[in-house]
Structures are given as structure tokens and as C-alpha cells.
Protein backbone atom coordinates (compact mmCIF):
# COMPACT_ATOMS: atom_id res chain seq x y z
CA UNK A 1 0.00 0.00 0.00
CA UNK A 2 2.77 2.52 0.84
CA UNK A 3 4.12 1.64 -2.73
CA UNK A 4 0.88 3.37 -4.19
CA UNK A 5 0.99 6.02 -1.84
CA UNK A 6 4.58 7.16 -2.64
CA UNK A 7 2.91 7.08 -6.76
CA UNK A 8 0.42 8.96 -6.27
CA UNK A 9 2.21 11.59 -4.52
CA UNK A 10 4.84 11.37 -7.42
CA UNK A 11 1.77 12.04 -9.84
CA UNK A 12 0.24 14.59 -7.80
CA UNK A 13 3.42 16.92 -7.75
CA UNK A 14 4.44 16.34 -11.26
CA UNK A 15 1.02 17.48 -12.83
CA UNK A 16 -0.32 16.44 -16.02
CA UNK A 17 0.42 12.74 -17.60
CA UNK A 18 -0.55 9.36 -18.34
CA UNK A 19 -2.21 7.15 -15.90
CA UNK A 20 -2.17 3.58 -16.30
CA UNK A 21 -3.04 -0.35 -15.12
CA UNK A 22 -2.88 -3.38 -15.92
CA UNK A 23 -3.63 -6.84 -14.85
CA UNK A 24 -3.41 -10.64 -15.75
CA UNK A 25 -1.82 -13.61 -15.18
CA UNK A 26 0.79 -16.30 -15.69
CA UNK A 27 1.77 -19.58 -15.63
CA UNK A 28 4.54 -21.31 -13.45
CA UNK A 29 6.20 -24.35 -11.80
CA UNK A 30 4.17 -25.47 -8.06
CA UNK A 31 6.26 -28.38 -7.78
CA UNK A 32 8.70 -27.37 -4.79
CA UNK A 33 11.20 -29.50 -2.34
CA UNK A 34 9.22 -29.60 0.31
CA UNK A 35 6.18 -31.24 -1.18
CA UNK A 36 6.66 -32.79 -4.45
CA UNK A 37 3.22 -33.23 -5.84
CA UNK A 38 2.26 -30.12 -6.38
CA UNK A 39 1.55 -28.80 -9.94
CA UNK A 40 1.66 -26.15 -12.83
CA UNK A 41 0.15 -23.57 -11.12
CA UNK A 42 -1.73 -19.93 -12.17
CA UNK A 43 -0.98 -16.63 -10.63
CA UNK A 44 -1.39 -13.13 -11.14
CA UNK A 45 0.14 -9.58 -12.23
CA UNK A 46 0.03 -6.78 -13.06
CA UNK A 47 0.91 -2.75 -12.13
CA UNK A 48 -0.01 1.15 -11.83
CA UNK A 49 2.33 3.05 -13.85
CA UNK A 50 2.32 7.47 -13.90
CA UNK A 51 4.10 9.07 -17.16
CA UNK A 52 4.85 12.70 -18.18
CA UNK A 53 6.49 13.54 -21.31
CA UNK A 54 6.65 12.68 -24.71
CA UNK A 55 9.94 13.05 -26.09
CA UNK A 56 11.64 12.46 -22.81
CA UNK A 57 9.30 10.14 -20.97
CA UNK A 58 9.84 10.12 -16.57
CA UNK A 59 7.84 6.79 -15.74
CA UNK A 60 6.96 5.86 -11.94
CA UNK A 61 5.63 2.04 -11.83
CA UNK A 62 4.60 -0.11 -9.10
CA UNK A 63 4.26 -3.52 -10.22
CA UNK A 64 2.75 -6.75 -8.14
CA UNK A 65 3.06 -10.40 -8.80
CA UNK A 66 0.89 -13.08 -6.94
CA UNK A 67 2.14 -16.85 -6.56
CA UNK A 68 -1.17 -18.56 -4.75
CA UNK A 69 0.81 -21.56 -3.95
CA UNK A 70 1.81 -23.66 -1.23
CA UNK A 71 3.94 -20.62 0.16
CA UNK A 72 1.49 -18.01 -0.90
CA UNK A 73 4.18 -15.67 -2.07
CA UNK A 74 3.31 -11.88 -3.24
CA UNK A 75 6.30 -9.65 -5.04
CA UNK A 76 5.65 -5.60 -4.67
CA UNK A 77 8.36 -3.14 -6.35
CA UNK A 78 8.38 0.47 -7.53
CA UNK A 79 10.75 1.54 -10.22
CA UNK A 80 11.82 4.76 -11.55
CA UNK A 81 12.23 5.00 -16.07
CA UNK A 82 13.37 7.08 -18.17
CA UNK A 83 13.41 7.30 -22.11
CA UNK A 84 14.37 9.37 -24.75
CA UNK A 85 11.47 8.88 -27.84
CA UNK A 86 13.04 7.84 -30.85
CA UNK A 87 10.72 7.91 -33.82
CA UNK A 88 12.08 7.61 -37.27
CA UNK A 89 9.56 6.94 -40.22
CA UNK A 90 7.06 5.89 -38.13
CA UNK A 91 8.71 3.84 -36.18
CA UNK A 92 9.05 3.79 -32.79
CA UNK A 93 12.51 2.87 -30.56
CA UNK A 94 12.23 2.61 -26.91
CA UNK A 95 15.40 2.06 -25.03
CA UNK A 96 14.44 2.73 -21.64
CA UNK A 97 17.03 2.53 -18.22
CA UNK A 98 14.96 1.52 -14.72
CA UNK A 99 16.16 1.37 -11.07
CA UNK A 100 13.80 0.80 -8.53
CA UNK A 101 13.10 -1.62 -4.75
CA UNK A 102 10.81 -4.32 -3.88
CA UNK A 103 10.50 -6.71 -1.59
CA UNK A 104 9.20 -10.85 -1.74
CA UNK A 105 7.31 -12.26 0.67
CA UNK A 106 7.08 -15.82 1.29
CA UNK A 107 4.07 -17.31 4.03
CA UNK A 108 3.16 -20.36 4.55
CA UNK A 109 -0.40 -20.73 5.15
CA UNK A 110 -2.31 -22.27 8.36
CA UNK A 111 -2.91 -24.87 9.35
CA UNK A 112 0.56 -26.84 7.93
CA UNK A 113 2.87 -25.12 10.60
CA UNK A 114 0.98 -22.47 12.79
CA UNK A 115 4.48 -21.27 14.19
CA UNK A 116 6.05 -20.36 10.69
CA UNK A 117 4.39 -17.02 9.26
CA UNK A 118 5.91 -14.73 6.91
CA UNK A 119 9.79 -13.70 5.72
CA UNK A 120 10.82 -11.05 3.57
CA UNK A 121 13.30 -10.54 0.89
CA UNK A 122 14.19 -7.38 -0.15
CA UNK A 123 15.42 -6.44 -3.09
CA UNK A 124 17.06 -3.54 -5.58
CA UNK A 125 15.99 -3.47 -8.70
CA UNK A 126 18.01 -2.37 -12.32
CA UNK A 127 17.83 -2.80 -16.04
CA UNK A 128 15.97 -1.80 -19.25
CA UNK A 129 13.43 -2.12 -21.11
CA UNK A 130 14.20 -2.56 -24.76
CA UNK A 131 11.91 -2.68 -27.65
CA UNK A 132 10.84 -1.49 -31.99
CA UNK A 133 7.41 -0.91 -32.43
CA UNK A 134 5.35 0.29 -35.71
CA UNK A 135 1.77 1.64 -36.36
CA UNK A 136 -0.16 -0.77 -37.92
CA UNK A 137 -3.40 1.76 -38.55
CA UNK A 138 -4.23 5.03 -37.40
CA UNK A 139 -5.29 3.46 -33.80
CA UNK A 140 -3.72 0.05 -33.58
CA UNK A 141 0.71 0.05 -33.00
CA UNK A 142 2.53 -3.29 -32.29
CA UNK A 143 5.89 -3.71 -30.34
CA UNK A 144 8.12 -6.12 -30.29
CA UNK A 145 10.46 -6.01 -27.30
CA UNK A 146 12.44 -7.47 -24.20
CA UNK A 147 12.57 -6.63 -20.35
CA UNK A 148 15.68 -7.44 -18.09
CA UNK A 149 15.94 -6.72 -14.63
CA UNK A 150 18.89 -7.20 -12.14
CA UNK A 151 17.90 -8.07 -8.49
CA UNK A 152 20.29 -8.00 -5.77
CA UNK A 153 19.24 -9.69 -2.77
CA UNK A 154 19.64 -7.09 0.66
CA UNK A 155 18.91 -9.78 3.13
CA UNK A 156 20.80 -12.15 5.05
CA UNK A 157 18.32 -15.04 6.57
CA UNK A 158 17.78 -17.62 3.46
CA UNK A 159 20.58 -20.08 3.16
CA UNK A 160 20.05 -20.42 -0.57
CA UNK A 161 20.76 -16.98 -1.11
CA UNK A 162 23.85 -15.67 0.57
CA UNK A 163 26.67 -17.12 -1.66
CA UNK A 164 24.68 -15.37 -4.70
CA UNK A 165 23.28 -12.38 -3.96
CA UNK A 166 22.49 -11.17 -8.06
CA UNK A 167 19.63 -13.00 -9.96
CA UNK A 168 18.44 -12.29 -13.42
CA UNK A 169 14.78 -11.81 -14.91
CA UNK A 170 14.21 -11.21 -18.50
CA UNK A 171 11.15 -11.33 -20.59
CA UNK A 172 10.85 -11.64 -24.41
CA UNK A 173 7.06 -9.56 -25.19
CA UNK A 174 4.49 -8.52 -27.57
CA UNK A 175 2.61 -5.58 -27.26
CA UNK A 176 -0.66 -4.64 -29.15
CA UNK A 177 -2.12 -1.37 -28.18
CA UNK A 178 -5.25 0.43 -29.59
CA UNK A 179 -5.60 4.48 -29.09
CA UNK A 180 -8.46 5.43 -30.84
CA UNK A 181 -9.21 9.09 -30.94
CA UNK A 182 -9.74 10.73 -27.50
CA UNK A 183 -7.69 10.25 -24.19
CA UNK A 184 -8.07 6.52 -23.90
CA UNK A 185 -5.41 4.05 -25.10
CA UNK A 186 -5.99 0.16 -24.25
CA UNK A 187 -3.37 -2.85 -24.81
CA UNK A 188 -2.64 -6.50 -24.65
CA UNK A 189 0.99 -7.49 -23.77
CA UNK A 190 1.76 -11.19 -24.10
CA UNK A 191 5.31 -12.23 -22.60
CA UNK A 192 7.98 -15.21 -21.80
CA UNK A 193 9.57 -14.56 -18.47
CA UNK A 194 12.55 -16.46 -16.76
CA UNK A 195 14.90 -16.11 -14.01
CA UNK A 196 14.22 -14.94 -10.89
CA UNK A 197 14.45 -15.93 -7.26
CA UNK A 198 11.84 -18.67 -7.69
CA UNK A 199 13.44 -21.36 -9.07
CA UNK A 200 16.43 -21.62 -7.13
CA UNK A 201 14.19 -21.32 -3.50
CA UNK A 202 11.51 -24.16 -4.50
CA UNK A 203 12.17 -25.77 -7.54
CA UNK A 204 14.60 -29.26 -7.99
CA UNK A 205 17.34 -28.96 -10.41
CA UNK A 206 15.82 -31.89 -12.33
CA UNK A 207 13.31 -29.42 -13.15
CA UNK A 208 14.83 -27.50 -16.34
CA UNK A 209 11.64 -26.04 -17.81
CA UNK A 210 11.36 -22.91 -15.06
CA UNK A 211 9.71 -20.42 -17.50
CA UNK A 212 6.42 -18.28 -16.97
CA UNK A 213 4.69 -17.73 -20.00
CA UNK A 214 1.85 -14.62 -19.02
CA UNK A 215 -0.58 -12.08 -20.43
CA UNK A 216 -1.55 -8.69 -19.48
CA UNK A 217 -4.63 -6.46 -20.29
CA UNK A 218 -4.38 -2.56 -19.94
CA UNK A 219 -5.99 0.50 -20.09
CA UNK A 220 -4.14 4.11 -20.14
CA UNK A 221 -5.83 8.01 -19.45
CA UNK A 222 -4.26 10.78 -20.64
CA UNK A 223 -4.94 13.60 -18.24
């Protein structure tokens, strides 16, 4: 909740932008150590995002990921972008550099082990976002692009993470987004992520297919 708080103050001093959310879902691995008959399971995403500028873009996102599994984990973060537009010929090039925080946390649900309740891993966040997109009519553009992130783990309680504090997320997406005439813009983003914290706290290393395969909906306001 403080992540929202600390956006829409953001949003609120800068003035005018672009407001938008999103939401959806994806697709991972539920088989774990601890309990290995678990199963592909489903969870959700998905973010608020605040924009101003066109030809150099200031982005403020807070982004949320659900894993309603054994260990009911939930992943907040807030990130700070910034891009340059690029637009040659109709064409669009976004190269855009993030930083940002967020924090896991992993809970295992009553009534297994009514002592155990929550930890936290905290995190800092870096990369890009990368990606060539194109108009395909006078409302609908499609992007092709990728998403890498750097997280470096601040904590100091989980044995699997203290000899390797760096892990890796990247994402091969699509995006399709409509803007027909007015301040509304909506989009579909389909994506391919892997890496991550996940696999190395609850999956086996016989398990080599660790990807997430997800989908987003979203809507955006120009104000």
C-alpha cells in the first residue's frame, strides 16, 4: 500500500500525464522441495504506472506479482524510467534505463505449521526495457520487445541466497495497443519470463523447464 501512496504523490506533484493499469496472469512451476506433488500452477500480475512527457518520458511504476501456492508468495516493487522517444519513419525505438526496490514475501499458510508465518526478501531493482514498435493503422501500434531486470538480494536469513546475492529476470514480449481518438489508449501485452528468485528457493534442479509464460490487459488516461 505505501508503494501506491509514494505514486500517487509522485503524480500529484508532477502534474499532467498518463495514468495507467494493468492486470493478468501467468503460468509457473508449483512443484517445490518440500512437497513434491504439487503442480503447474496460475498466478497473477500486473501494475499502476504514472508518465509525463513525450519526447523524454519520466515513468513511476509499481508492479505486483501473486504466486497462490503452497507458500502463498506476493512480489511488490516500484521503479523509476526514463526514455528518450526515438521515432524515425514511423517507427518507434524505446530504449528505456529503470532502477527501482521491492521486496518478496514468502508465508506459509495455516494450518501446515501455525508457528512459521511470513519472511521477507528485499530487493534492488536495475535494467531496461528494450523494444521497436510500428503503427499498424491510425489506432492500432505493435511492439516487439524485451525486459531485463537485475535483483540483488539485501537480506541475510535464506541459506540459498547468501553465496549469490544477483539474480536475473528477463522477458521476451508482444505488445498490441489500440488508441483510438480521444484520451483513452488500451493494450494487450503477451510475454515469456525467466529467471528470478523462484526457481532456485523451490524448484529441484531436475526441473529444467522454469519459465512463466503470461498475459496482461491494460488500459491508459491521458490527463
Amino acid at each position: 500500500m505505501w508503494l501506491l501512496v509514494i505514486v500517487a504523490a509522485w503524480a500529484a506533484g508532477v502534474g499532467a500525464g498518463e495514468l495507467a493499469a494493468s492486470a493478468g496472469g501467468f503460468r509457473f512451476q508449483g512443484t517445490d522441495y518440500y512437497y513434491p506433488n504439487f503442480y503447474a500452477a496460475t498466478g497473477v500480475r500486473g501494475g499502476v504506472s504514472y508518465a509525463v512527457g513525450d519526447v523524454n518520458r519520466s515513468t513511476v511504476r509499481f508492479l505486483a506479482q501473486a504466486w497462490p501456492m503452497d507458500d502463498n508468495i506476493f512480489d511488490p516493487a516500484l521503479e523509476y524510467a526514463w526514455r528518450r522517444k526515438l521515432a524515425p519513419a514511423g517507427w518507434e525505438i524505446l530504449a528505456e534505463p529503470t532502477a527501482g526496490f521491492g521486496y518478496t514475501k514468502l508465508q506459509y499458510p495455516r494450518p501446515y505449521y501455525w508457528t512459521v508465518e511470513w519472511h521477507f526478501l528485499p530487493w534492488l531493482r536495475g535494467g531496461a526495457d528494450l523494444g521497436v514498435g510500428h503503427r499498424v493503422t491510425d489506432s492500432l501500434s505493435a511492439r516487439v520487445g524485451w525486459r531485463g531486470r537485475a535483483l540483488y538480494y539485501l537480506g541475510d536469513w535464506h541459506y540459498t541466497l547468501r553465496d549469490d546475492r544477483l539474480r536475473f529476470v528477463q522477458a521476451p514480449q508482444l505488445e498490441l495497443r489500440w488508441a483510438p481518438q480521444g484520451r483513452w489508449a488500451y493494450s494487450l501485452e503477451l510475454g515469456w519470463e525467466f529467471g528470478g528468485f523462484y526457481d532456485d528457493l523451490f524448484l529441484p534442479p531436475s526441473y529444467l523447464d522454469t519459465s512463466r509464460p503470461y498475459a496482461e490487459v491494460g488500459v491508459a488516461y491521458r490527463l
